[in-house]
Protein backbone atom coordinates (compact mmCIF):
# COMPACT_ATOMS: atom_id res chain seq x y z
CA UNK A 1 115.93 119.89 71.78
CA UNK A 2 112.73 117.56 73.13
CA UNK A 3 112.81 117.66 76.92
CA UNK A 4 112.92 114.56 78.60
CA UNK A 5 110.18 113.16 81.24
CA UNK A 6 111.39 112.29 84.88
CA UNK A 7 110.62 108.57 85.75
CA UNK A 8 109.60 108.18 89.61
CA UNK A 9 112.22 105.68 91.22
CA UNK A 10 111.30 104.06 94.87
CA UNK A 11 115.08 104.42 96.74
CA UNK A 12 113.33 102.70 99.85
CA UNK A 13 112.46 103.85 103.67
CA UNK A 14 113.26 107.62 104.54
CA UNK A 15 114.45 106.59 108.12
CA UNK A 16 117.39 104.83 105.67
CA UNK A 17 119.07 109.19 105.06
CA UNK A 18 119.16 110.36 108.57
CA UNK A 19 117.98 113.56 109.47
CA UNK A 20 120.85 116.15 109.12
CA UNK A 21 122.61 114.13 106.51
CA UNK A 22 122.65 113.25 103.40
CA UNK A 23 122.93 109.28 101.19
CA UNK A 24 123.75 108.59 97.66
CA UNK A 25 121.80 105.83 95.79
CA UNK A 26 123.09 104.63 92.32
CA UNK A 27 119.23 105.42 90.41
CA UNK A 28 118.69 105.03 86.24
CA UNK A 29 122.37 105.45 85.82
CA UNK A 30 122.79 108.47 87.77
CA UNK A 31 124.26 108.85 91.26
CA UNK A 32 121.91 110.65 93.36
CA UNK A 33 122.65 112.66 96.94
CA UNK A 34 119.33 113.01 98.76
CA UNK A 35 119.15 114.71 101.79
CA UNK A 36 117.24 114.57 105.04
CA UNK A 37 116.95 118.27 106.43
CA UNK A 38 116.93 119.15 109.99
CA UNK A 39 113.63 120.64 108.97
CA UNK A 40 112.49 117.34 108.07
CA UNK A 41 112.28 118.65 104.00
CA UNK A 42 114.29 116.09 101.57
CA UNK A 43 116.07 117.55 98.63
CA UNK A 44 118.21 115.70 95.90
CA UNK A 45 121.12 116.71 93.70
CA UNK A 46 123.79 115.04 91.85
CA UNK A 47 126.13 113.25 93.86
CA UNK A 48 129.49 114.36 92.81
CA UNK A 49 130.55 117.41 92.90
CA UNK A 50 131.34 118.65 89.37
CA UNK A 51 134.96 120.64 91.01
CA UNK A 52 136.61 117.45 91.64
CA UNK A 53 135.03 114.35 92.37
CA UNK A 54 134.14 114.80 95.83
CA UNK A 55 131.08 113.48 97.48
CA UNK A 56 128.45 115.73 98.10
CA UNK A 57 126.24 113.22 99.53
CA UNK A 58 128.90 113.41 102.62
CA UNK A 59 128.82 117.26 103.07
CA UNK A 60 127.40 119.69 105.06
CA UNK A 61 123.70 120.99 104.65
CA UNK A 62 121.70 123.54 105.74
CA UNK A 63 118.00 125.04 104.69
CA UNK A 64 119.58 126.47 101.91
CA UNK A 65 123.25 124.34 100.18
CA UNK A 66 125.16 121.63 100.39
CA UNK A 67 128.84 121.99 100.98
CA UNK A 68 131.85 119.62 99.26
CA UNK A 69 133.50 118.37 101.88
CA UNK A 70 136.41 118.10 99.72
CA UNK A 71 137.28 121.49 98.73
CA UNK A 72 134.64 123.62 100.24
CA UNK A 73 132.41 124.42 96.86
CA UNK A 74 128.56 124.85 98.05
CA UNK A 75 125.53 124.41 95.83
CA UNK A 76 121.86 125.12 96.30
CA UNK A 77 119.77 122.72 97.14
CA UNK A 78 116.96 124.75 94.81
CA UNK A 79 118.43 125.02 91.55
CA UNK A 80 121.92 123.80 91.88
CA UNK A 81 124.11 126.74 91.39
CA UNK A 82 127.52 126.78 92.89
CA UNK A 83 127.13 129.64 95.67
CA UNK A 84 131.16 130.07 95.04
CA UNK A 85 132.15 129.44 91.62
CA UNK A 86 130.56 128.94 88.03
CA UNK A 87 129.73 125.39 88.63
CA UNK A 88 126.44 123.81 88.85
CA UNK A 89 124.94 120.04 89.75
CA UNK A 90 121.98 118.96 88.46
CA UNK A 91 118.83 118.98 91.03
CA UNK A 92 116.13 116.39 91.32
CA UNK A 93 112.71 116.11 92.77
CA UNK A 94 112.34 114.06 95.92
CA UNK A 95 109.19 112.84 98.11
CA UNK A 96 108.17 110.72 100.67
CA UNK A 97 105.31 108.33 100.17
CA UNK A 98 104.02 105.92 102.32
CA UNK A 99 107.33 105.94 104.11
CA UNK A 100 109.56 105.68 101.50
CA UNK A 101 112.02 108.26 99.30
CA UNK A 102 110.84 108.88 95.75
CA UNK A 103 113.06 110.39 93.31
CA UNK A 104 112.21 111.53 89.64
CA UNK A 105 114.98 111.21 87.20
């Protein structure tokens, strides 16, 4: 299997995901959560949750996970693994530069 390369994508200004939540953009075919943590750190997973459907771009974050706000599910925001269950969501790098969220996909 050839690995694929990540493609930068400019989502626009960070002040757009306030801080403690999270926003999903539609980027290169993919739907995209990124989060603004209360730390001020920005992390990015896939933005439906692979149990059901539910939007994890709407849960509740910490340091650490994201929760579904639909059924409770939470994922880390490191490498994507479901803290309670056997499913995972894909994670993707995120930036700011200049003022505005980069993602690679």
């Amino acid at each position: 299997m050839t690995a694929v390369e990540a493609t930068s994508h400019r989502l626009g200004p960070v002040d757009e995901v306030p801080v403690g939540e999270g926003r999903s953009f539609a980027v290169a075919g993919e739907q995209v959560a990124v989060f603004r943590l209360r730390d001020g750190g920005l992390r990015a997973t896939h933005a439906v949750c692979p149990h059901a459907g539910g939007p994890l771009a709407d849960g509740q974050t910490d340091a650490a996970k994201v929760v579904c706000p639909l059924h409770g599910y939470g994922f880390s925001l490191a490498d994507g693994a479901c803290v309670n269950g056997g499913f995972t969501v894909r994670v993707f790098a995120v930036r700011e530069e200049a003022g505005e969220l980069v993602v690679e996909v």
